[in-house]
Protein backbone atom coordinates (compact mmCIF):
# COMPACT_ATOMS: atom_id res chain seq x y z
CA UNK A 1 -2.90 -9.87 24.99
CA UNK A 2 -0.65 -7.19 23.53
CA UNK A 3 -1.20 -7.85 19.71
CA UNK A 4 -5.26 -8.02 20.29
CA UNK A 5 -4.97 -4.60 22.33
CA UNK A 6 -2.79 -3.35 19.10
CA UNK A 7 -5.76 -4.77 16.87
CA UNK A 8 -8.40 -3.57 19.06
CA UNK A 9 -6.81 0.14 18.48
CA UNK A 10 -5.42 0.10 15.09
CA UNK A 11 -6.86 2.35 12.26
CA UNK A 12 -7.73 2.45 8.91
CA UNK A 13 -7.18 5.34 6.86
CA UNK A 14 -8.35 6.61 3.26
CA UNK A 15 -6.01 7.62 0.98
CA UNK A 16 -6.91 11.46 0.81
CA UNK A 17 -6.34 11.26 4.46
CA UNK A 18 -2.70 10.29 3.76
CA UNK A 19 0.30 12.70 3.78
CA UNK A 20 3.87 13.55 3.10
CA UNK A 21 6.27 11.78 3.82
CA UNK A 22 5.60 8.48 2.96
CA UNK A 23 7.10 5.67 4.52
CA UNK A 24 10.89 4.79 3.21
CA UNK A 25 14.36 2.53 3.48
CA UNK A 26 13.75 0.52 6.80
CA UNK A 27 10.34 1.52 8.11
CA UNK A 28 8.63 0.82 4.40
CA UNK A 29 10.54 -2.65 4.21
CA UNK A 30 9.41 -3.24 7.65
CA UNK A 31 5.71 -2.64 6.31
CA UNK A 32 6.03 -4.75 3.71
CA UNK A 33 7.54 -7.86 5.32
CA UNK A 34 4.61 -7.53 7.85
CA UNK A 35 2.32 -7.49 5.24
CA UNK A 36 3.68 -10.34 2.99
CA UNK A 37 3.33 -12.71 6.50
CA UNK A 38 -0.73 -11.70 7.13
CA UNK A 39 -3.22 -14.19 5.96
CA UNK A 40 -4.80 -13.56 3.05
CA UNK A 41 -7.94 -15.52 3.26
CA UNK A 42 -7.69 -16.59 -0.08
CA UNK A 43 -4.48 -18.30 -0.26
CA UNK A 44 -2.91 -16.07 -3.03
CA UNK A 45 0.18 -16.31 -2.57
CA UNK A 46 2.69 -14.96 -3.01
CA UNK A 47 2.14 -11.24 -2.55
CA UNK A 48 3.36 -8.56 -5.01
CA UNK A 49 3.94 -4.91 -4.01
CA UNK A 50 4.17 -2.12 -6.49
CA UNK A 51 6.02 0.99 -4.93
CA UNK A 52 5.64 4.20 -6.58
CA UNK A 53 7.66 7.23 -5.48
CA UNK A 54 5.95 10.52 -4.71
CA UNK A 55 7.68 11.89 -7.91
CA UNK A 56 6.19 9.10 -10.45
CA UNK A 57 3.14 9.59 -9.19
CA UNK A 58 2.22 12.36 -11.75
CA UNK A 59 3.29 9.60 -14.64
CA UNK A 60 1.40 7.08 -13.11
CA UNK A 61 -2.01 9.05 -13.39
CA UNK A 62 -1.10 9.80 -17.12
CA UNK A 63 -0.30 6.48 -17.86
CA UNK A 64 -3.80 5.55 -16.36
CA UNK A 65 -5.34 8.19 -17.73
CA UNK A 66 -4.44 7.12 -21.05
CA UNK A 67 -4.85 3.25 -20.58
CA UNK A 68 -8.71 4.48 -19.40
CA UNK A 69 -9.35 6.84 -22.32
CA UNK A 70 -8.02 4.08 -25.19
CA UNK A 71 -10.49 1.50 -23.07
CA UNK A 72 -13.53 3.56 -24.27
C-alpha cells in the first residue's frame, strides 16, 4: 500500500519550475537506476540518459541553436 500512497502523491513538475541545485553523485545515480527499472510501455530498451552539467548548459543551447538555424 506504501508505493500506491507514494504514486497517489507524487508530482510532476515543468522544467521552468525546476531549480538549483540539481541532483548529483549518489542521489542522481539513485534517480537514474530507478528510472532505467520503470516500464516503458513500449519495450525500448535499453534506456539512455544524457547528463548535462549546469555549466554546459549554455553550449548546449548554442549547439542547438545552430543545429536549428542550419535546418532552415
Amino acid at each position: 500500500m506504501e508505493l500506491i500512497k507514494f504514486l497517489q502523491q507524487r508530482v510532476s513538475y515543468h522544467v521552468h519550475e525546476l531549480s538549483l541545485p540539481a541532483p548529483a553523485g549518489c542521489d542522481l545515480e539513485t534517480i537514474l537506476q530507478t528510472a532505467m527499472s520503470t516500464p516503458d510501455h513500449g519495450n525500448l530498451n535499453p534506456w539512455h540518459f544524457l547528463v548535462i552539467e549546469h555549466e554546459q548548459v549554455e553550449a548546449l543551447v548554442e549547439l542547438l541553436s545552430a543545429a536549428w538555424v542550419a535546418s532552415d
